[in-house]
Every structure is written in C-alpha cells, then in structure tokens.
Protein backbone atom coordinates (compact mmCIF):
# COMPACT_ATOMS: atom_id res chain seq x y z
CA UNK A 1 121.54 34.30 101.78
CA UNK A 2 124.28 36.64 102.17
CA UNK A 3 126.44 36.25 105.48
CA UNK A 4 126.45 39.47 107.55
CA UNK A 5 129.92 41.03 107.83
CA UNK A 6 129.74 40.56 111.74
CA UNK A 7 128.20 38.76 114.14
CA UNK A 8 126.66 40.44 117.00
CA UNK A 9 126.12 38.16 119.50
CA UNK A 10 129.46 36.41 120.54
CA UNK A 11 129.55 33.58 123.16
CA UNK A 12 133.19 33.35 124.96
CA UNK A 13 133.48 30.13 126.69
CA UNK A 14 135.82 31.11 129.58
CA UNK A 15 135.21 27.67 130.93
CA UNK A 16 133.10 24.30 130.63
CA UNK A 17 133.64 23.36 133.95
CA UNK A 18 130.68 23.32 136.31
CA UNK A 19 130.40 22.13 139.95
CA UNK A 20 127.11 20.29 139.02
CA UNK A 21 125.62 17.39 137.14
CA UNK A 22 122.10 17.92 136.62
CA UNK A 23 120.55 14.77 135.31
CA UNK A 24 118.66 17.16 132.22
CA UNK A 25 122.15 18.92 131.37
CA UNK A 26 123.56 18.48 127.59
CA UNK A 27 127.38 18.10 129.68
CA UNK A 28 126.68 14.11 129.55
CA UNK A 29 126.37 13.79 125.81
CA UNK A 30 129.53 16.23 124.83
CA UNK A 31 132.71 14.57 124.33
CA UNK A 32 134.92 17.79 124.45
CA UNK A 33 138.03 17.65 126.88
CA UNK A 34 137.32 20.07 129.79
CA UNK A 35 139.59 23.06 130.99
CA UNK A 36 139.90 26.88 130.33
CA UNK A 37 139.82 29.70 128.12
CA UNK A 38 144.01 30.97 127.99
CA UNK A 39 143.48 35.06 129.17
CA UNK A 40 145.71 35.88 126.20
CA UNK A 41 143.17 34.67 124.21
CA UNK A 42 140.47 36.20 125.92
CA UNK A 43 141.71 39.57 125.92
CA UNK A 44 141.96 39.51 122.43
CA UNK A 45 138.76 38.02 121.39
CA UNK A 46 137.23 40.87 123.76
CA UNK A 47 139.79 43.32 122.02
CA UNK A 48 138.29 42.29 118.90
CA UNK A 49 134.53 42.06 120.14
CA UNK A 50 135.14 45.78 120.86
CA UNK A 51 136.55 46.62 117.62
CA UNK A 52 133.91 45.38 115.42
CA UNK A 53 131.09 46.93 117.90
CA UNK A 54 129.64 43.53 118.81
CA UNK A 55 126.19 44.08 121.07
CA UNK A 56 126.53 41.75 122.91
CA UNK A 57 129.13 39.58 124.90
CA UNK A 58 128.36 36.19 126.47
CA UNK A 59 131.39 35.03 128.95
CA UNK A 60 129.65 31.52 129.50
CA UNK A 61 128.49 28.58 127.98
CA UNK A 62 128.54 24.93 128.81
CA UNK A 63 130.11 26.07 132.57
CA UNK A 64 130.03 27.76 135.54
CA UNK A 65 132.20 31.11 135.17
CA UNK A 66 132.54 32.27 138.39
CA UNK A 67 134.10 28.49 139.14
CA UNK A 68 137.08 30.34 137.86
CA UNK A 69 138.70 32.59 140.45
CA UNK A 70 139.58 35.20 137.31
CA UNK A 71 135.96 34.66 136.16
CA UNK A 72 135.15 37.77 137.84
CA UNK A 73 138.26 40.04 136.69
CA UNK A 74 137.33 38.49 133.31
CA UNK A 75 134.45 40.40 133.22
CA UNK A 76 135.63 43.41 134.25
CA UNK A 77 138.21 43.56 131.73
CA UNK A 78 135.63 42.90 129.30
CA UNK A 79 133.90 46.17 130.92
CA UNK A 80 137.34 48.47 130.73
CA UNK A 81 138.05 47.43 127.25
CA UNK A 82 134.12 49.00 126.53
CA UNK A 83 132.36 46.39 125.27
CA UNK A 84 128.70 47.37 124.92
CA UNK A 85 126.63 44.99 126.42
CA UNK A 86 127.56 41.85 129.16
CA UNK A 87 125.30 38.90 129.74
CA UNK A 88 126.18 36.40 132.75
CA UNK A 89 124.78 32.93 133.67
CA UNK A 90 125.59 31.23 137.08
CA UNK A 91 123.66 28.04 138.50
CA UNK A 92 123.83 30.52 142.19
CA UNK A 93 126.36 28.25 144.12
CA UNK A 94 129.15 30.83 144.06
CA UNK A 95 127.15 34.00 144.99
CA UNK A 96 129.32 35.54 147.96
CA UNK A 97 130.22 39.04 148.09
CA UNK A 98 133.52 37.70 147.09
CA UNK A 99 132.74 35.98 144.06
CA UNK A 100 130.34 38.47 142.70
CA UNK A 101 131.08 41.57 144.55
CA UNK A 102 128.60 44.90 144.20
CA UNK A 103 130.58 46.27 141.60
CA UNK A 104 130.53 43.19 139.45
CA UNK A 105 126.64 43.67 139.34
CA UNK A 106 126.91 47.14 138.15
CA UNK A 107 128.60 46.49 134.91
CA UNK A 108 126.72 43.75 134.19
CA UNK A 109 123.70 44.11 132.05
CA UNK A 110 122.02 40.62 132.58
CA UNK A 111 122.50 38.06 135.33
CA UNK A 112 120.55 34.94 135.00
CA UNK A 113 120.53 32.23 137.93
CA UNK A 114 119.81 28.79 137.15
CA UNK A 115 117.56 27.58 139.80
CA UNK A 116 118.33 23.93 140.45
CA UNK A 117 117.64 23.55 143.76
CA UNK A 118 117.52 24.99 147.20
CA UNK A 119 120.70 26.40 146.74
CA UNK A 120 120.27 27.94 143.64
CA UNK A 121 117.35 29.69 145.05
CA UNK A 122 119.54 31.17 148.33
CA UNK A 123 122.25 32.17 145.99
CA UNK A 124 119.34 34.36 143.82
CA UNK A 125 118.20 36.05 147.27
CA UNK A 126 121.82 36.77 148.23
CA UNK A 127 122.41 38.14 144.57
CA UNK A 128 118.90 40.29 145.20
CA UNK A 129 120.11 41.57 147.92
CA UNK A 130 123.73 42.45 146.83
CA UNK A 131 121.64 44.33 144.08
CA UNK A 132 119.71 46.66 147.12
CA UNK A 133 123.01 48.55 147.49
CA UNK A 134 122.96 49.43 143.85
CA UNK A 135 121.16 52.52 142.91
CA UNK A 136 117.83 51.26 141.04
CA UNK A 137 119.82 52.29 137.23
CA UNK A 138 122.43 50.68 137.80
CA UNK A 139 120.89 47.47 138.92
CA UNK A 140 121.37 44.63 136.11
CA UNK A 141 118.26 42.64 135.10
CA UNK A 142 118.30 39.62 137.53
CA UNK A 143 116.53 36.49 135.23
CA UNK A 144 115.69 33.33 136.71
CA UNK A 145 115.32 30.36 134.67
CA UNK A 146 114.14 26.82 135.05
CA UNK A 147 114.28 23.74 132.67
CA UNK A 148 110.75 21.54 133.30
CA UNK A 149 109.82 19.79 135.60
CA UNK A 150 112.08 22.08 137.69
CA UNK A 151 112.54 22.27 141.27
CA UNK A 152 109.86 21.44 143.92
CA UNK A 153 106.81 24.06 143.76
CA UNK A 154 107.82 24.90 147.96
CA UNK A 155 111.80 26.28 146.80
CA UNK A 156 110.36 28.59 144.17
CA UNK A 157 107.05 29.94 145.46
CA UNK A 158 108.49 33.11 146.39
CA UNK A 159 110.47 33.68 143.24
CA UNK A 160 109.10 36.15 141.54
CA UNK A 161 110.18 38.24 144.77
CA UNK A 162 113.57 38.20 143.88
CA UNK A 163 114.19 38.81 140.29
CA UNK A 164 112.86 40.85 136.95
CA UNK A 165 112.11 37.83 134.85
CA UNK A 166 111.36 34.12 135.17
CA UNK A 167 111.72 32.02 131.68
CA UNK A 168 110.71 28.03 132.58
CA UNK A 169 111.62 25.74 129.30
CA UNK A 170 111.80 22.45 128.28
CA UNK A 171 115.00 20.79 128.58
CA UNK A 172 116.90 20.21 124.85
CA UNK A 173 119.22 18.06 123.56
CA UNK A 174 117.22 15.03 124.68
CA UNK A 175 119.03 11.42 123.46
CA UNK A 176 122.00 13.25 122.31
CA UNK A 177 120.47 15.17 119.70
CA UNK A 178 121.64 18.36 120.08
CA UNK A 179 118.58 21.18 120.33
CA UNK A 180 115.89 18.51 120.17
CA UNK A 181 112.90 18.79 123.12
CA UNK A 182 110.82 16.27 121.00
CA UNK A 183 107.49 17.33 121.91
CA UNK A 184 107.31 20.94 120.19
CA UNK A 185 106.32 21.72 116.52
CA UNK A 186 107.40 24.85 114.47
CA UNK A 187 105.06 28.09 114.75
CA UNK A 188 102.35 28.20 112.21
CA UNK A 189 103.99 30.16 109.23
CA UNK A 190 107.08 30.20 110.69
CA UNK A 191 110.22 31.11 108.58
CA UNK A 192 112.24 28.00 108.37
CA UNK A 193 116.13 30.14 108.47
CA UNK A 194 117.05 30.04 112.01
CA UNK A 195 118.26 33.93 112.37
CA UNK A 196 121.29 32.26 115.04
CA UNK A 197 122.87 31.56 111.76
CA UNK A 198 123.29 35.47 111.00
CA UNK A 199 123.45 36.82 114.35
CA UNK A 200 125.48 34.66 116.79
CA UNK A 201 129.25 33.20 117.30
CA UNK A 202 129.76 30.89 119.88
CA UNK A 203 133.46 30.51 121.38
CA UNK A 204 134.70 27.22 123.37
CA UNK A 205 137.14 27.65 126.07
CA UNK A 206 140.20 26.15 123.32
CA UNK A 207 139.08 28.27 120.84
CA UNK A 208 137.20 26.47 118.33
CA UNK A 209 133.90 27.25 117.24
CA UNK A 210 129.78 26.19 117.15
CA UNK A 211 127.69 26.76 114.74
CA UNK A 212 124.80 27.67 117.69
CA UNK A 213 124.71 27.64 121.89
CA UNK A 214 122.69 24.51 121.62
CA UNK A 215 125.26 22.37 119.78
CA UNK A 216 127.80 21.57 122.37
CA UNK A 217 130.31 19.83 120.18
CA UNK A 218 132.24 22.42 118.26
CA UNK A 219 133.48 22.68 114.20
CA UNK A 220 136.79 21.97 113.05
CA UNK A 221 137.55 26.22 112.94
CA UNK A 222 139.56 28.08 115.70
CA UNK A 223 140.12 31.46 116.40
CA UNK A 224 143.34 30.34 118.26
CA UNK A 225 145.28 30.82 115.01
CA UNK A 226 143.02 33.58 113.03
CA UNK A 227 140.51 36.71 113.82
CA UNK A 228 136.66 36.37 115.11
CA UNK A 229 136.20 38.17 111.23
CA UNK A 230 137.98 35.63 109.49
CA UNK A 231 136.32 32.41 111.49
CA UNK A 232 132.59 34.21 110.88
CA UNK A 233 132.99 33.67 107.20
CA UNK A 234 135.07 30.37 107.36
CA UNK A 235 134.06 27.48 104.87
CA UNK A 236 132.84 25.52 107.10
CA UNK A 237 130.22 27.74 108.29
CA UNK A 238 129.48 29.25 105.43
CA UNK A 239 128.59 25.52 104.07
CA UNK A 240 126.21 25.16 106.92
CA UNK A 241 124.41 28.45 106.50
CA UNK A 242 124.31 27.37 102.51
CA UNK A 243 122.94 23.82 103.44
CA UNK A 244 120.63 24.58 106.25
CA UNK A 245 119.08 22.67 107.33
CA UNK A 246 121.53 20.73 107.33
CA UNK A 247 121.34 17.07 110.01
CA UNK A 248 122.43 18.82 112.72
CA UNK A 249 119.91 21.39 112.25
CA UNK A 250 116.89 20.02 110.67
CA UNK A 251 116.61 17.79 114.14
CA UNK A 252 116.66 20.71 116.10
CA UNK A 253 113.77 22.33 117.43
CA UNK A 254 114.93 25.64 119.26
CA UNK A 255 114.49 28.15 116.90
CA UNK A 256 110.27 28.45 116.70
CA UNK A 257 110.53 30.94 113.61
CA UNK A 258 109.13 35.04 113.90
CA UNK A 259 112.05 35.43 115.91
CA UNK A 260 110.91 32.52 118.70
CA UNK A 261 113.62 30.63 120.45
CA UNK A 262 112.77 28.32 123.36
C-alpha cells in the first residue's frame, strides 16, 4: 500500500504521568522513563499539525494532562495556533473550575472522563455542570468511558444524566501484549489492514514515536531532531506498514476490521 502523505490523527503526549494506578492500566507493563513533553517542542509539533491541516489533535496519551499545571494553556495554544479539531481525556480527579475553567470547554471538541471510581464520577457532574454555562453550540461532546468490569453498578446508575456518550470496553494489553483483550475474534469478512496504520501518529512526551495508541513502548524515530512529515514516512514505519502484520500487530486485537476499533 502506498503511505498517505499525512497523517490526520496526531497523538501529542504532553505527559505520561497520571495520579492513578488502576490495576487494568497498560502503565505497569511500559518500561518508558516518565516526565514531560518540552513546550518548545510542543509548539512546534502543533505549529506543524496546523500546517499540514491535521483533523485532529490528541494532547494525551498514557497520562493525565491536566496533572500538568500548563496542561490547560497547552491546549489553548493549540486553539490560537487554529488547529481544527481538539480531543481531551482526563480520569475526572482534576475537574475544578481552575483546572478546566469554562473557557477551556468551549474550545474543546471532545472531553472524555474515565470513570474509575466515585471520584471520577463527581468530577463528570462538576464537568456537566461547568458545561450549563456554555451556550448549547458551544458545549463539547462530554464521553464517558469504562474498561469492564468497571465501577460498582450504584456510582454509575445515573450516568447517562451527565454526558452525550458512554463507550464500556474490554481492557487491552492483557499479559503485556500490547492491544491484546484475548477473548474477541476479528469481524466476519473483516479487512485484515488496520486503517491506524494510514491515519494516525502517536507522539510520546520525549518525542519519539508509536506505531498505534495501544502500543505503549515507542520506535526508535523522534521528531525531536526532524519534522512530523519526515518521521510519518521514516523506515522504520514504513517497514511495519510493509510487514503488517507484523508480531507486534498480528497479536493485537483492537482493530475489528470495516472500520471497528474496540
């Protein structure tokens, strides 16, 4: 296949920090050194993001961004600079007006809460009702999610009260291996090409790259020392898309084919 000339999904790790340890969480298999994204760096990723007219821009990953006290000026920059289209995740700990003030919310397109627990849930109703003051288009779609078995049925029985969307899924990267939930099988007829491949760039805090969101442990490329352009079409990923499935990949079962991720 041929590579596109862009990706158009791109993942910018501003941090792999998080305040929690959730027993199901891929963070206890990764051997990457923890820290954060330089904001040199980060403004010119988003510099180029904007450039190449990128849909979408991801400022998380394996962390909590708003950990960071610039994780919310982070976004905003990404905002002023004009990229197109902002997607946040947060586990709901850090959900103060301070943290992620009112007009935060308005530029983002897509806030997702982790619920985890009790708190999780109170942070969601706190960001629902930051969201009130917002007029109704300029709200940003407020997704829950939850990784099986989940919290207990009592913390979430209101939850659909409080957000657009709720996504439940089965917790990956079970033993180590890196996408793998074990029990699932691929879609009858399903194209085998996982369409990640073609569409999305994923960013660690130091600047190195994944092939995919569910592989944790970075390749040996960095954008540190060349463009976003330049890393898309680097040998090393170009061998993987040529090879695929490759190890990595063939034991992976996120991508369900017909355009069906977990």
């Amino acid at each position: 296949m041929v590579t596109p000339k862009r990706p158009r999904r791109i993942t910018l790790e501003l941090t792999n920090l998080c305040n929690l340890s959730c027993r199901e969480c891929p963070r206890h298999h990764f051997k990457m050194p923890l820290g954060y994204m330089d904001l040199s760096l980060y403004r010119r990723l988003i510099r180029e993001c904007v450039a190449m007219e990128v849909e979408v821009v991801i400022p998380f990953w394996r962390g909590e961004i708003f950990i960071l006290p610039f994780g919310p000026e982070a976004i905003f920059y990404a905002h002023r600079q004009g990229v197109n289209k902002i997607v946040v995740a947060t586990n709901g700990y850090y959900s103060s007006l301070h943290t992620i003030p009112t007009e935060l919310l308005r530029i983002i397109d897509v806030l997702s809460v982790s619920i985890h627990d009790q708190r999780s849930m109170d942070g969601l109703r706190e960001i629902y009702g930051h969201r009130l003051f917002l007029e109704k288009e300029e709200r940003p779609l407020l997704h829950a999610s939850i990784i099986k078995p989940g919290p207990l049925p009592e913390i979430v029985a209101d939850l659909d009260l409080y957000c657009d969307e709720v996504r439940t899924y089965r917790r990956h990267t079970i033993g180590g291996v890196w996408g793998d939930a074990r029990e699932l099988k691929m879609l009858p007829g399903a194209q085998p090409w996982c369409s990640r491949l073609d569409t999305d760039m994923v960013i660690a805090w130091d600047g190195r790259v994944s092939r995919c969101c569910y592989v944790w442990e970075p390749e040996d490329i960095s954008v540190v020392s060349q463009t976003i352009l330049m890393a898309w079409h680097d040998p090393i990923l170009e061998n993987i898309r040529a090879r695929y499935p490759d190890r990595i990949c063939r034991r992976c079962d996120q991508w369900r084919g017909k355009g069906k991720t977990l």
